[in-house]
C-alpha atoms as a PDB file:
ATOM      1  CA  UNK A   1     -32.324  17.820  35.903  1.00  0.00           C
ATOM      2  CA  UNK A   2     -29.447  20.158  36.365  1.00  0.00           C
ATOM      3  CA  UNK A   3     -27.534  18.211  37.918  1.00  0.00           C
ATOM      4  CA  UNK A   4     -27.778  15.383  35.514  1.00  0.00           C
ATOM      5  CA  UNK A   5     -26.923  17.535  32.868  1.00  0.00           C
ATOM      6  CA  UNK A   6     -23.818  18.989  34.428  1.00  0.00           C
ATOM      7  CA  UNK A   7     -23.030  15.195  34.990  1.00  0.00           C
ATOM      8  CA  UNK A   8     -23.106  14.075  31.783  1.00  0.00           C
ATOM      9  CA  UNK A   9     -20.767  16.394  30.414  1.00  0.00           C
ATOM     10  CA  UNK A  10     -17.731  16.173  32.257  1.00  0.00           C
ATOM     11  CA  UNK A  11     -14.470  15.118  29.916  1.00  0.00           C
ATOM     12  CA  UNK A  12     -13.902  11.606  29.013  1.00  0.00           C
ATOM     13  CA  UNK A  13     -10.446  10.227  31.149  1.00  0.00           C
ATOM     14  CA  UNK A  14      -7.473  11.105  28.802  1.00  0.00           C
ATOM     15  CA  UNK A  15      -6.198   7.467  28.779  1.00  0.00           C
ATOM     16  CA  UNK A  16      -9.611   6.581  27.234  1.00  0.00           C
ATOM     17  CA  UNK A  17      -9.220   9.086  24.527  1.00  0.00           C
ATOM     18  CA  UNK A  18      -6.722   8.871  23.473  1.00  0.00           C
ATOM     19  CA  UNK A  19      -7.064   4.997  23.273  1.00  0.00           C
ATOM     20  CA  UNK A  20     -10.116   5.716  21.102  1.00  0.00           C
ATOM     21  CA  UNK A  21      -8.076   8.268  19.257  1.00  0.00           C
ATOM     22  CA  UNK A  22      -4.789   5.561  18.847  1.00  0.00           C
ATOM     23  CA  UNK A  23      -8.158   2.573  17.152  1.00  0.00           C
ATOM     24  CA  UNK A  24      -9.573   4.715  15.618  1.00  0.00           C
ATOM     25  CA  UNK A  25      -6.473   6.082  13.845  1.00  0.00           C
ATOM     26  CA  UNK A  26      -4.834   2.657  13.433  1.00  0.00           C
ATOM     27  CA  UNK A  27      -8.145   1.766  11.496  1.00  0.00           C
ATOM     28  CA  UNK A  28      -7.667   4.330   9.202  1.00  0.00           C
ATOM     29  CA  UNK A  29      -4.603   3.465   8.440  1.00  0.00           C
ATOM     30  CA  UNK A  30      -4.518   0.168   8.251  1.00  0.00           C
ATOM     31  CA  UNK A  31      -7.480   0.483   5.589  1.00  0.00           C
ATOM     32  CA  UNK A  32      -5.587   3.200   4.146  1.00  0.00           C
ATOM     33  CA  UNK A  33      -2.840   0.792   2.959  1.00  0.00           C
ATOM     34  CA  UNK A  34      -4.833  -2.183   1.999  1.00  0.00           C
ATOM     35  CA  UNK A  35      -6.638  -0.022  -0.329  1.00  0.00           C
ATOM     36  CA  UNK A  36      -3.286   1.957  -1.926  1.00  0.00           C
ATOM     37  CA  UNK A  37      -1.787  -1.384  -1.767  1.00  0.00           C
ATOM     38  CA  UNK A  38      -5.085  -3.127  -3.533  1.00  0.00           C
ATOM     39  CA  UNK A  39      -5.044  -0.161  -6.366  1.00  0.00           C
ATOM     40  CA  UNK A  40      -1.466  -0.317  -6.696  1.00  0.00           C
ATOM     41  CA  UNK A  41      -0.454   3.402  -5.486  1.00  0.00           C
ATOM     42  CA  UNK A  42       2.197   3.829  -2.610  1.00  0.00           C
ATOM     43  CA  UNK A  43       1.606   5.653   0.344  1.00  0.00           C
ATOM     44  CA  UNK A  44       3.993   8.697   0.561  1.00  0.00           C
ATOM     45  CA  UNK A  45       4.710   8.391   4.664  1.00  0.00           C
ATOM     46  CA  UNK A  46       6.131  11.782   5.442  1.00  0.00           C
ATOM     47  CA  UNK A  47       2.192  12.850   4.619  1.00  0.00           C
ATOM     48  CA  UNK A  48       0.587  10.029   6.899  1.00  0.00           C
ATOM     49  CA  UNK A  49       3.202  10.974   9.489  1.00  0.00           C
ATOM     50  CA  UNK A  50       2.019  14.251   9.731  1.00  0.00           C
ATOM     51  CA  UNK A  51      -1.519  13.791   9.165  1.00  0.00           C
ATOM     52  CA  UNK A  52      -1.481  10.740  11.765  1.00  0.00           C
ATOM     53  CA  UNK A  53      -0.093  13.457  14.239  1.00  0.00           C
ATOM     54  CA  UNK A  54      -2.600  15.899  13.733  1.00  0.00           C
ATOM     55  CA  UNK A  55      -5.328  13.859  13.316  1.00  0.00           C
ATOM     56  CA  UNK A  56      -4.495  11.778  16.638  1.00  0.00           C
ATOM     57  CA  UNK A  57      -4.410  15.200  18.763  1.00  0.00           C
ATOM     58  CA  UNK A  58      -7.509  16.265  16.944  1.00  0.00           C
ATOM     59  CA  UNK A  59      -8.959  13.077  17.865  1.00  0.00           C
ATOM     60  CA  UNK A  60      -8.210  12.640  21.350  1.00  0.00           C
ATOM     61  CA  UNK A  61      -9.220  16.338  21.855  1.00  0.00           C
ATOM     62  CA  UNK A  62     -12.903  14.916  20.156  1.00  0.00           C
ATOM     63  CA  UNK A  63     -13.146  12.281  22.443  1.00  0.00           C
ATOM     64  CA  UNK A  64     -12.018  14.068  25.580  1.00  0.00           C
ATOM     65  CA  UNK A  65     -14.543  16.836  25.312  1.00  0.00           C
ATOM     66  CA  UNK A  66     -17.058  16.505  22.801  1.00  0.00           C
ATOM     67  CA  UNK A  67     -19.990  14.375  23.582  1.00  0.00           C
END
């Protein structure tokens, strides 16, 4: 039981997180300006840029280690 245990919670490779991190973010996103777009706002990209950066290191971090 242990051993099964220990197993299970060994990181996730980093090429698969941060592949998960990259969809998942490009989701986001891409919902993010249909729905500015669809309401008629603009997207101010200096913020996105940032955010986008932050959120995919927070992300593949998630998906590396938390599970």
């Amino acid at each position: 039981m242990a051993e099964q245990l220990k197993r299970d919670r060994t990181p996730v490779a980093w090429n698969r997180a941060g592949a998960g991190a990259l969809l998942s973010l490009t989701v986001v996103l891409f919902l993010a300006v249909v729905f500015n777009v669809a309401i008629g706002r603009t997207i101010h990209w200096d913020i996105v840029a940032v955010l986008g950066g932050a959120g995919f290191v927070g992300l593949t971090l998630a998906f590396r280690y938390v599970r």
